[in-house]
N, C-alpha and C. Protein backbone atom coordinates (compact mmCIF):
# COMPACT_ATOMS: atom_id res chain seq x y z
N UNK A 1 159.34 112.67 37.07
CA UNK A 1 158.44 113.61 37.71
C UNK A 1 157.16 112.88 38.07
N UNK A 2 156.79 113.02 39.64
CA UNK A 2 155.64 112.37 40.06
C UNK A 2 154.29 112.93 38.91
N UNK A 3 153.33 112.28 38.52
CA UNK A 3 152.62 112.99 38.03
C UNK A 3 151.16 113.00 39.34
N UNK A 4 150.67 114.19 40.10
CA UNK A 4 149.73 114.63 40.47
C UNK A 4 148.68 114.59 39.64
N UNK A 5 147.73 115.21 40.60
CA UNK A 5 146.11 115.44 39.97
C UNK A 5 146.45 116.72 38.90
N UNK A 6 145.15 116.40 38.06
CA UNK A 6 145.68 117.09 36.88
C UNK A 6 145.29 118.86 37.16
N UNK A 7 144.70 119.38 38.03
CA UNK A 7 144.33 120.49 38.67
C UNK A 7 145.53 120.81 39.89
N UNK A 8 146.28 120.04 40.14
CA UNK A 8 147.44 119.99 41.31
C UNK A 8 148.53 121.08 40.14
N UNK A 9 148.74 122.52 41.16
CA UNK A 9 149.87 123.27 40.89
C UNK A 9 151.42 122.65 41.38
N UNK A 10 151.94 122.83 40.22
CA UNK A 10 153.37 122.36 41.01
C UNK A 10 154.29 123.09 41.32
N UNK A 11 154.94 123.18 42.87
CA UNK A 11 155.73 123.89 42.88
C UNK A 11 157.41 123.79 43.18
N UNK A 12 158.26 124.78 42.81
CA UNK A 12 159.36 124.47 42.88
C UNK A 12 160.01 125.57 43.40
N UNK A 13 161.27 125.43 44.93
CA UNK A 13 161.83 125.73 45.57
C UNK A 13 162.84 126.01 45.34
N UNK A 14 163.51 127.12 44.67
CA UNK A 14 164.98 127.45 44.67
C UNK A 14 165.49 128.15 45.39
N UNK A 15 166.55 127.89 45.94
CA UNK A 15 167.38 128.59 47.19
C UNK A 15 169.27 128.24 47.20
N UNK A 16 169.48 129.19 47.74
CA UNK A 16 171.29 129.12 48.19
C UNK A 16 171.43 127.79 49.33
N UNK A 17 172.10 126.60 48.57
CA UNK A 17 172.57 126.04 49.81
C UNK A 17 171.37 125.10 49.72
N UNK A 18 171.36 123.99 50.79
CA UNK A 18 170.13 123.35 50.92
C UNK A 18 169.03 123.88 51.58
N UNK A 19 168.79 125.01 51.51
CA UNK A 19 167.83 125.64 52.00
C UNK A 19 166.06 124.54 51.42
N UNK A 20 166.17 124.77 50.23
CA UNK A 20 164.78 124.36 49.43
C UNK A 20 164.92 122.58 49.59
N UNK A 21 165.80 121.69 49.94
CA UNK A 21 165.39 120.66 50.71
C UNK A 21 165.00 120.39 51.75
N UNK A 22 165.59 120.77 52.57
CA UNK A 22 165.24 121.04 54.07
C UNK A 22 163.84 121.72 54.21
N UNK A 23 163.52 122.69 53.65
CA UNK A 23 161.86 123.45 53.52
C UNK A 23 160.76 122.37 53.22
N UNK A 24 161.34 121.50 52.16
CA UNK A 24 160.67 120.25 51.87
C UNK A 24 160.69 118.98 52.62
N UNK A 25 161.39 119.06 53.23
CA UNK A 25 161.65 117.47 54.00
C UNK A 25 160.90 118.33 55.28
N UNK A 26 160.92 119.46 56.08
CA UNK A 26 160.36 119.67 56.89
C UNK A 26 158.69 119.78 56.52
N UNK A 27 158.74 120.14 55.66
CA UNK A 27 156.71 120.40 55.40
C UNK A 27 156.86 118.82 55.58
N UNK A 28 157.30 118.21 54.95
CA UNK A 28 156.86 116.53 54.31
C UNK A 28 156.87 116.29 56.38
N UNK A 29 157.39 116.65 57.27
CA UNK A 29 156.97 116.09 58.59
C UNK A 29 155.98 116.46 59.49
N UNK A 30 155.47 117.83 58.54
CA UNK A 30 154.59 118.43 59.30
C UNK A 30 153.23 118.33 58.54
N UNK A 31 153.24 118.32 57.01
CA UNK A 31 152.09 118.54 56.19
C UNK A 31 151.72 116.82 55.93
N UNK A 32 152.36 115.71 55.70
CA UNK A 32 152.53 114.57 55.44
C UNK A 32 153.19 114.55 54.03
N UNK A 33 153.07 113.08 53.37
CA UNK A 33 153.56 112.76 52.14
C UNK A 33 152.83 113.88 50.56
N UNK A 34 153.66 114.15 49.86
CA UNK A 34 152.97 115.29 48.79
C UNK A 34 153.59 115.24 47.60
N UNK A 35 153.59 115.31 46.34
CA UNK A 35 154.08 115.40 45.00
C UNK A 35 153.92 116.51 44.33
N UNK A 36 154.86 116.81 43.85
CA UNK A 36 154.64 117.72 42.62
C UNK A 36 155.12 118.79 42.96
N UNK A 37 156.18 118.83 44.03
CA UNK A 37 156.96 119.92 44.62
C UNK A 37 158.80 119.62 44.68
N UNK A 38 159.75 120.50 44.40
CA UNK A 38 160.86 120.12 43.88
C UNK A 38 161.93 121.04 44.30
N UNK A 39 162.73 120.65 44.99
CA UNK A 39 163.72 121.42 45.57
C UNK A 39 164.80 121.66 44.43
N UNK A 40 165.77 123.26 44.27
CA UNK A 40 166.92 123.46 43.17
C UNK A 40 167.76 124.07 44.06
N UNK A 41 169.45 124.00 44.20
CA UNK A 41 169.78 124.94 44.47
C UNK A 41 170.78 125.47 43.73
N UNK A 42 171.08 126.03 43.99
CA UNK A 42 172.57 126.84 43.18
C UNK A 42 174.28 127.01 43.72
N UNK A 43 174.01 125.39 43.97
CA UNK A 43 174.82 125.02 44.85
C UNK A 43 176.41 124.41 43.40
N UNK A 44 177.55 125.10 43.29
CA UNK A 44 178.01 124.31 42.24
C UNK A 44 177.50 125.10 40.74
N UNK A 45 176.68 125.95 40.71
CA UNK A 45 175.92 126.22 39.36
C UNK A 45 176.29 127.54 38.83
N UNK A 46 176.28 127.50 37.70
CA UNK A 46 176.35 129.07 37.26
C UNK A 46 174.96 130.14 37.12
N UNK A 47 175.01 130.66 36.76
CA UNK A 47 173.62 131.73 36.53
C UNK A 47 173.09 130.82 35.73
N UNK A 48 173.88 130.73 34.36
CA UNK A 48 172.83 130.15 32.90
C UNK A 48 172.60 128.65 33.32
N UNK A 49 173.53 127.94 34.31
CA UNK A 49 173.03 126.25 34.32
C UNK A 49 171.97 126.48 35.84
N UNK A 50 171.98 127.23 36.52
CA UNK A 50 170.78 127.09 37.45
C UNK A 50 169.48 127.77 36.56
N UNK A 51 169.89 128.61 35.45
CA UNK A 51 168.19 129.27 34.64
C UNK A 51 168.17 127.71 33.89
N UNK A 52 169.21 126.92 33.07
CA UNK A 52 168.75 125.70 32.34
C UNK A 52 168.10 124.76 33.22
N UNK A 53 168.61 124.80 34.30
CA UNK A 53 168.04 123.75 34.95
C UNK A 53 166.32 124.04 35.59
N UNK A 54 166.17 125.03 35.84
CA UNK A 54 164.86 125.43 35.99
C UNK A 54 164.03 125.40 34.98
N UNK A 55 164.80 126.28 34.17
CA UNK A 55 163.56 126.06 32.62
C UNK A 55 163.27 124.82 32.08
N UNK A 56 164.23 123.63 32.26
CA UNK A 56 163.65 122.05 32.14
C UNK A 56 163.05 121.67 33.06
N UNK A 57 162.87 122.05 34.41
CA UNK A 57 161.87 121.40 35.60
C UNK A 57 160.58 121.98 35.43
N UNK A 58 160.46 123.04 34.68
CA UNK A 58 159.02 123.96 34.21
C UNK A 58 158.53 123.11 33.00
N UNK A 59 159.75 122.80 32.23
CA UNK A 59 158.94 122.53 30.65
C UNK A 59 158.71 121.33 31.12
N UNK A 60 159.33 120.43 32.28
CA UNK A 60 158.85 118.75 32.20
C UNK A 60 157.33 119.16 32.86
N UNK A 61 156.68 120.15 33.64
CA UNK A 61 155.25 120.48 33.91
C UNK A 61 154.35 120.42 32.83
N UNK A 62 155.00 120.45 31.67
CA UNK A 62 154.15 119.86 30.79
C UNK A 62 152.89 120.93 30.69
N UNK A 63 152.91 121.96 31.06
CA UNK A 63 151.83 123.02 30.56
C UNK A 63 150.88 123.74 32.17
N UNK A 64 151.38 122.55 32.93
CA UNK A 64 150.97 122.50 34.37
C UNK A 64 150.90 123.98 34.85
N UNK A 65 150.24 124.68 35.98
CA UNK A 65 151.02 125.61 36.22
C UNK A 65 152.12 125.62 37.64
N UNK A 66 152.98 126.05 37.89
CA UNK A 66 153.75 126.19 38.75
C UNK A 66 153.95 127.56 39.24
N UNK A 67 154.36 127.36 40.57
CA UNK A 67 154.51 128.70 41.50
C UNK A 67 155.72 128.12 41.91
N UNK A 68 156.90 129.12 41.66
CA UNK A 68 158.10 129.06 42.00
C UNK A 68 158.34 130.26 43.43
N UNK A 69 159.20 129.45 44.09
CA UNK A 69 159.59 130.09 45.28
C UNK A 69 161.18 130.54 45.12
N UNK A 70 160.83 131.36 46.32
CA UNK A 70 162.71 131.88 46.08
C UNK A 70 163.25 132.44 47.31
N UNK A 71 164.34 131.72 47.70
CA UNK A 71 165.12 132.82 48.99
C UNK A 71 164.58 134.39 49.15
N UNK A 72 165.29 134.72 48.66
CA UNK A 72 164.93 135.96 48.58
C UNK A 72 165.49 136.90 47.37
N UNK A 73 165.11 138.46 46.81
CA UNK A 73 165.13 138.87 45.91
C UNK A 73 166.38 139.47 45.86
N UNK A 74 167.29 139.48 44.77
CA UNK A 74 168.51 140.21 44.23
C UNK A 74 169.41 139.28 44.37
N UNK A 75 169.05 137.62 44.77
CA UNK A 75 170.39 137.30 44.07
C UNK A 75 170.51 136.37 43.14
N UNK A 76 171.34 135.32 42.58
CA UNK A 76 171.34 134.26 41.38
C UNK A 76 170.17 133.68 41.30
N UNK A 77 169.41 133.09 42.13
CA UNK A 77 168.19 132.28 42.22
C UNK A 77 166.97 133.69 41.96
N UNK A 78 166.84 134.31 42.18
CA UNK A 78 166.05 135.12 41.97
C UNK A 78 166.03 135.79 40.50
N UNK A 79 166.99 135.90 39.91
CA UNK A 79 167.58 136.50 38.95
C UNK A 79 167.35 135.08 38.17
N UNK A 80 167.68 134.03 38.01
CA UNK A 80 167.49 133.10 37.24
C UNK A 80 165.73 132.34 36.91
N UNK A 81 165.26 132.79 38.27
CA UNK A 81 163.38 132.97 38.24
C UNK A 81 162.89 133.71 37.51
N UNK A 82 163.42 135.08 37.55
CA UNK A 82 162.47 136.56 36.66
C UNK A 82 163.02 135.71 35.03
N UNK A 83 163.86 134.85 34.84
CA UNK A 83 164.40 134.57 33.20
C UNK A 83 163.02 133.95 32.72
N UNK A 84 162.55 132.66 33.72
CA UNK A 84 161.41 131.81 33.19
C UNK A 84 160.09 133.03 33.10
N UNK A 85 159.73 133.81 33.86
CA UNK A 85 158.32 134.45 33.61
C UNK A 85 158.56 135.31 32.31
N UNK A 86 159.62 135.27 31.27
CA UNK A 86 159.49 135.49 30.21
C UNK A 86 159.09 134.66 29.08
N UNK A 87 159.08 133.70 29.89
CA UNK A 87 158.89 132.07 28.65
C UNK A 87 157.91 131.18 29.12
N UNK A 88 158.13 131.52 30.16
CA UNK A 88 156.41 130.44 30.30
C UNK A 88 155.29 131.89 31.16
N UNK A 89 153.94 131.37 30.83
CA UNK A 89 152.83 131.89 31.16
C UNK A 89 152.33 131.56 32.53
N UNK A 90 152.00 130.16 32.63
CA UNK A 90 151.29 129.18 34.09
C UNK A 90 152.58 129.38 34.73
N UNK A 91 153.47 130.59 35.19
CA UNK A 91 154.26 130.70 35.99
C UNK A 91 154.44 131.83 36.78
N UNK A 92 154.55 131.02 38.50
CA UNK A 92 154.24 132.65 39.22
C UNK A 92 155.84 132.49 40.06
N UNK A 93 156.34 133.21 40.56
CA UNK A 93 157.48 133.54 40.89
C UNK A 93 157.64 134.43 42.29
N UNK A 94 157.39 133.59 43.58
CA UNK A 94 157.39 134.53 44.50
C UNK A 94 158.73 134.53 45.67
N UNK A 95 158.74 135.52 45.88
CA UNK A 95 160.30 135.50 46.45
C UNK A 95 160.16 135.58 48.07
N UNK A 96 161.39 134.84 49.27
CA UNK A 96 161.12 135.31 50.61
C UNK A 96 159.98 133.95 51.07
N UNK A 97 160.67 133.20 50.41
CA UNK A 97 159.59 131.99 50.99
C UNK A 97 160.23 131.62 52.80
N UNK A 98 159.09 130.96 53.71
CA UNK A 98 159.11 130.73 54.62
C UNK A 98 158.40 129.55 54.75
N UNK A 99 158.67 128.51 56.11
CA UNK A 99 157.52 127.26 55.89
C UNK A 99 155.94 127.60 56.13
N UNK A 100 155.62 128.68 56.67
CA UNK A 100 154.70 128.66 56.78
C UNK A 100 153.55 128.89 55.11
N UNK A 101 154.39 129.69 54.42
CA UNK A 101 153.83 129.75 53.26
C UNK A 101 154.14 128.68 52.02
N UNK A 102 154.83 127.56 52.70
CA UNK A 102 154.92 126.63 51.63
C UNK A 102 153.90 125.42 52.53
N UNK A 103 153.70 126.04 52.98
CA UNK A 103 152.53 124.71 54.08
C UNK A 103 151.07 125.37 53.23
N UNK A 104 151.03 126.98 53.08
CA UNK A 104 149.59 127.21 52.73
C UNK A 104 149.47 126.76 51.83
N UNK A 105 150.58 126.73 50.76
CA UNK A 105 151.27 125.80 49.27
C UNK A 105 150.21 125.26 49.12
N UNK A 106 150.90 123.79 49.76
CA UNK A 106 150.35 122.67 50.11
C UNK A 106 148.84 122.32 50.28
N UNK A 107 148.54 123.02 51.00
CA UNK A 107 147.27 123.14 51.51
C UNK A 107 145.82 123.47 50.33
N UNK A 108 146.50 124.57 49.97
CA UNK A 108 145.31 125.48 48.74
C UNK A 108 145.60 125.31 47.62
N UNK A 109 146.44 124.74 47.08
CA UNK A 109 147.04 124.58 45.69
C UNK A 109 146.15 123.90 44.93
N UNK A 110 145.28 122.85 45.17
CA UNK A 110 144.10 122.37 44.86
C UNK A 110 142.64 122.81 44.83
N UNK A 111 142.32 124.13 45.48
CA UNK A 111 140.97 124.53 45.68
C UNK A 111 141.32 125.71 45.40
N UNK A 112 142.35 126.08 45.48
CA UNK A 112 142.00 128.27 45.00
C UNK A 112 142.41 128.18 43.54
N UNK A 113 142.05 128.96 43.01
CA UNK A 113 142.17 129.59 41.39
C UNK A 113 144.00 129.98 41.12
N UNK A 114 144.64 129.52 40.55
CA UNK A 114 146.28 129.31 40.09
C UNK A 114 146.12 131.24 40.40
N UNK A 115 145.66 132.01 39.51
CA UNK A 115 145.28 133.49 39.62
C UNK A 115 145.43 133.91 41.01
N UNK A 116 144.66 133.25 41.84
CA UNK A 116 144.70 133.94 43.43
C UNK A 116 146.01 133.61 44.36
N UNK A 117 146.27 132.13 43.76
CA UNK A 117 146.80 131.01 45.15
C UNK A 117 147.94 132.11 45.37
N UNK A 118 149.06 132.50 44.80
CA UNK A 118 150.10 133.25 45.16
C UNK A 118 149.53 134.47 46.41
N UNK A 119 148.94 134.98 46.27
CA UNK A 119 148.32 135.92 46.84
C UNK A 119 148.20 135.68 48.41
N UNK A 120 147.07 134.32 48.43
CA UNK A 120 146.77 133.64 49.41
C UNK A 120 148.30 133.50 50.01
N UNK A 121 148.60 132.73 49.44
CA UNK A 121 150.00 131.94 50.10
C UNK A 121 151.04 133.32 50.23
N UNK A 122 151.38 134.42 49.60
CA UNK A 122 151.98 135.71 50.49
C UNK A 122 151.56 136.00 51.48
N UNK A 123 149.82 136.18 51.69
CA UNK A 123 149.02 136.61 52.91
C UNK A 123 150.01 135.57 54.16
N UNK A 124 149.52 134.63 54.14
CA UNK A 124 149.60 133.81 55.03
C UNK A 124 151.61 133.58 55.15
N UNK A 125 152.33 133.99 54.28
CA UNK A 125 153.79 134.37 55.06
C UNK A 125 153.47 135.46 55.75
N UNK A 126 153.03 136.37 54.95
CA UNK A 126 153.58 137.59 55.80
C UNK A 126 152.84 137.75 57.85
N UNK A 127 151.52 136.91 57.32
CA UNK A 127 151.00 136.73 58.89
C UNK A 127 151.67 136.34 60.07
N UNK A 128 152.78 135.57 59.49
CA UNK A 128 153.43 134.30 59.99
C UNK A 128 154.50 135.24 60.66
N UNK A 129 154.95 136.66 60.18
CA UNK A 129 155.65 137.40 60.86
C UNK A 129 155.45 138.15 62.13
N UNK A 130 156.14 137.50 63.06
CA UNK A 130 155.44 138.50 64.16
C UNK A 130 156.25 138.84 65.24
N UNK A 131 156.44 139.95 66.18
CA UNK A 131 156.71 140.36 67.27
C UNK A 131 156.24 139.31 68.19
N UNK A 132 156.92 138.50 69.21
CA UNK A 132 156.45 138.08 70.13
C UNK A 132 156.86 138.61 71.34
N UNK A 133 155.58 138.52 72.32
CA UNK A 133 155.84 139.95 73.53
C UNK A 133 155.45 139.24 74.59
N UNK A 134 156.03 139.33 76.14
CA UNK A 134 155.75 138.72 77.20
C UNK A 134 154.17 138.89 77.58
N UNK A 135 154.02 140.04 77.20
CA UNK A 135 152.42 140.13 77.34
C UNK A 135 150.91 139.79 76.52
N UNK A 136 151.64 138.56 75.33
CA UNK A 136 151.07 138.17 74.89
C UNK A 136 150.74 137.22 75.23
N UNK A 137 151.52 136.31 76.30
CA UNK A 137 151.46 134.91 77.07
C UNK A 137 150.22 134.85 77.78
């Protein structure tokens, strides 16, 4: 595990499929080079070896806090996320990730308060949603 600045949140990407590499290799072309962020999937895995395998990528954080991302809500990966916010504390768990909100990640993870950053970084997915209309051109 890269070790970051010691104020650097770390986050980790779980998704169906290579979804949460690809999210990462694309920020990494758009945001530049970054640490302390970690793609899982549940590719091959059962419920309890994708929750083991998460709950060791949290405990190697070493006390750090982390904001976990997630496809979306109701299925194995999501369900194996809600297991860790029973066992660890410095852990936020947000579901329905998009690149735009793993770019704000990136971005604020260092200057906003661990308390807010989730918040921030929902705002800025959900902005990211939009109707596009000929008469907006």
């Amino acid at each position: 595990m890269n070790k970051g600045t010691s104020s650097m949140v770390t986050g980790i990407v779980v998704t169906h499929g290579m979804l949460a590499e690809e999210l990462l290799s694309t920020a990494k072309r758009i945001f530049g080079e970054f640490s302390d962020c970690y793609p899982v999937s549940n590719i091959a895995k059962s419920p309890q070896a994708l929750t083991d395998d998460l709950a060791a990528l949290v405990e190697a954080c070493e006390g750090k806090p982390c904001v976990v991302f997630v496809d979306f809500f109701g299925g194995s990966c999501s369900y194996a996320c809600l297991r860790l916010l029973g066992i660890h504390k410095n852990v936020q768990v947000i579901t329905g990730i998009n690149l735009p909100m793993l770019l704000a990640f990136l971005n604020k993870r260092e200057e906003i308060p661990f308390e807010r950053l989730a918040d921030e970084v929902i705002e800025r997915g959900k902005s990211s949603i939009q109707i596009l209309k000929r008469e907006n051109l």
